[in-house]
C-alpha atoms as a PDB file:
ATOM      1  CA  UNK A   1      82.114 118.507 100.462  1.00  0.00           C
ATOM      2  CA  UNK A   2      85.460 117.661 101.006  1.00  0.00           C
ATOM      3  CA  UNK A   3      88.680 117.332  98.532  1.00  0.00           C
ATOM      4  CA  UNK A   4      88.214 113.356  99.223  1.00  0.00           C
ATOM      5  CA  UNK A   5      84.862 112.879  98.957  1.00  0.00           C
ATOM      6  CA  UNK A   6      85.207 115.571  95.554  1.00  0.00           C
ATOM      7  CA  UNK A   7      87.527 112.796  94.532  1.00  0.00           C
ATOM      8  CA  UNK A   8      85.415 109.792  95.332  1.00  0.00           C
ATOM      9  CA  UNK A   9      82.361 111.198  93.781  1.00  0.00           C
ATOM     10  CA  UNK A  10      84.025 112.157  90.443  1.00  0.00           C
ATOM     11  CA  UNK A  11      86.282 109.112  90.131  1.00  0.00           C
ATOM     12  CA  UNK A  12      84.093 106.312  91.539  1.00  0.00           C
ATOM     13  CA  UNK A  13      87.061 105.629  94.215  1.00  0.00           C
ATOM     14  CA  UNK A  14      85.729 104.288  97.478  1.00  0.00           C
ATOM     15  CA  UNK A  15      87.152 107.029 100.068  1.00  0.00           C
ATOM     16  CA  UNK A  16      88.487 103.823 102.271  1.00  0.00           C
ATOM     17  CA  UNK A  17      89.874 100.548 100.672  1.00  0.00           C
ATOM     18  CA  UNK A  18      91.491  97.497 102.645  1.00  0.00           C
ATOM     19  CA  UNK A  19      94.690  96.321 100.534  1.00  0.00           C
ATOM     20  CA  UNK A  20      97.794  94.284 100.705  1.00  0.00           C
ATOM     21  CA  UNK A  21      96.588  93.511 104.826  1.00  0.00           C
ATOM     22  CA  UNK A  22      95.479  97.307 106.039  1.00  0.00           C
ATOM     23  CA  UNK A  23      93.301  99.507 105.610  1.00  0.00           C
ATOM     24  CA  UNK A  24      94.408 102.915 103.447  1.00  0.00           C
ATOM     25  CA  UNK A  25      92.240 106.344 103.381  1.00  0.00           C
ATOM     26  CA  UNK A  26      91.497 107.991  99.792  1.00  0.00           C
ATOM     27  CA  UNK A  27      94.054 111.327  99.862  1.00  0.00           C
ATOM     28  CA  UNK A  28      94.788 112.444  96.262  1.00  0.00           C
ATOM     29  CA  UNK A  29      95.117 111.739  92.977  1.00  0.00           C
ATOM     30  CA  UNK A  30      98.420 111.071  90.658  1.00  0.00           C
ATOM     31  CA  UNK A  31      97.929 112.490  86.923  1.00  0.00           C
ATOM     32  CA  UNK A  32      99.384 109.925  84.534  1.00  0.00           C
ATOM     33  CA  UNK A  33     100.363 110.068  80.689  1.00  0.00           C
ATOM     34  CA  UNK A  34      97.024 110.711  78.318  1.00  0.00           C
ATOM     35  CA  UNK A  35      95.222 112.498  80.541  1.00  0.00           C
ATOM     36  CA  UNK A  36      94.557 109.777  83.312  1.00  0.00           C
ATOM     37  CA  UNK A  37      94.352 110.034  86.770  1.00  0.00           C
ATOM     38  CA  UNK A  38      95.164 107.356  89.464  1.00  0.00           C
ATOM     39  CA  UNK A  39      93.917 107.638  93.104  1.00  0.00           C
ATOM     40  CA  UNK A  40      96.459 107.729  95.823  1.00  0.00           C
ATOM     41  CA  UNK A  41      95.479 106.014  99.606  1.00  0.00           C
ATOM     42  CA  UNK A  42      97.717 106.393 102.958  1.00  0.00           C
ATOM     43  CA  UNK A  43      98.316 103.396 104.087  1.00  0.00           C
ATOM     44  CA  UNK A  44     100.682 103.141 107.651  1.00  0.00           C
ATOM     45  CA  UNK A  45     103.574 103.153 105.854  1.00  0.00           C
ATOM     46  CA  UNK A  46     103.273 105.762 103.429  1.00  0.00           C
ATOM     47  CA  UNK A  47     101.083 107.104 100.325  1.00  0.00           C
ATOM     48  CA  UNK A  48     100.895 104.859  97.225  1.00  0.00           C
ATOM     49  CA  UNK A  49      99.137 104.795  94.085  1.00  0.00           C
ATOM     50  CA  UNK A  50      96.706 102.885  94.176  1.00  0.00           C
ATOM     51  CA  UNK A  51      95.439 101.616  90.428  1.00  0.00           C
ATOM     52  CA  UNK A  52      91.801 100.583  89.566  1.00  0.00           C
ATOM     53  CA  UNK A  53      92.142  96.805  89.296  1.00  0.00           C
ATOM     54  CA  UNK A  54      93.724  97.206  92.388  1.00  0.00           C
ATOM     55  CA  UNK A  55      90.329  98.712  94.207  1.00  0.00           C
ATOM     56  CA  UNK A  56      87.965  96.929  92.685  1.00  0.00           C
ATOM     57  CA  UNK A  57      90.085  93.550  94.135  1.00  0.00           C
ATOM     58  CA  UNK A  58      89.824  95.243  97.509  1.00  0.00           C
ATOM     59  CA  UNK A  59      86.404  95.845  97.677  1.00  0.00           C
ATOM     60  CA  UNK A  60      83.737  93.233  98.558  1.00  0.00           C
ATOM     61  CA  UNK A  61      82.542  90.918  95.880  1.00  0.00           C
ATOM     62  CA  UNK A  62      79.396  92.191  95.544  1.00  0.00           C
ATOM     63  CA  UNK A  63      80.428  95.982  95.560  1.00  0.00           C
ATOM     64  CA  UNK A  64      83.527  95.530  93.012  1.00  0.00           C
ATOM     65  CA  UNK A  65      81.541  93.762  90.322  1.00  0.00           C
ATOM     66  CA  UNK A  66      78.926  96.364  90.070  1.00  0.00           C
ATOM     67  CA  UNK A  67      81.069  99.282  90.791  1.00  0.00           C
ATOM     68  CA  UNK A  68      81.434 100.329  87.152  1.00  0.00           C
ATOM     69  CA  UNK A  69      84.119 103.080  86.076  1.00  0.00           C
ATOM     70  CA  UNK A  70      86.203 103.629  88.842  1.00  0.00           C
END
């Protein structure tokens, strides 16, 4: 298993999201204050941190309302 799919499995992050018009590939994760983690996706321009609310919008309807923790 790879880093990425380590990442997807243990986070709930989809390992490819479509956001803000492209499509961006799963890559890391950014450690935040209180012990949280944020996933990061490559996009064409550049890495970005890419917040939960923010994948669950970019995920089909029926996938991001049953997606639970992610």
């Amino acid at each position: 298993m790879s880093y990425r799919e380590e990442l997807s499995a243990r986070y709930g992050w989809p390992l490819k999201i479509h956001s803000l018009g492209h499509d961006a590939y799963l890559v890391d994760l950014q450690l935040l204050t209180g012990g949280e983690v944020a996933a990061i996706y490559r996009f064409p321009g550049g890495d970005s941190v890419v917040f939960d609310d923010e994948i669950r919008a970019s995920l089909p309807a029926e996938e991001g309302e049953n997606h639970g923790t992610v």
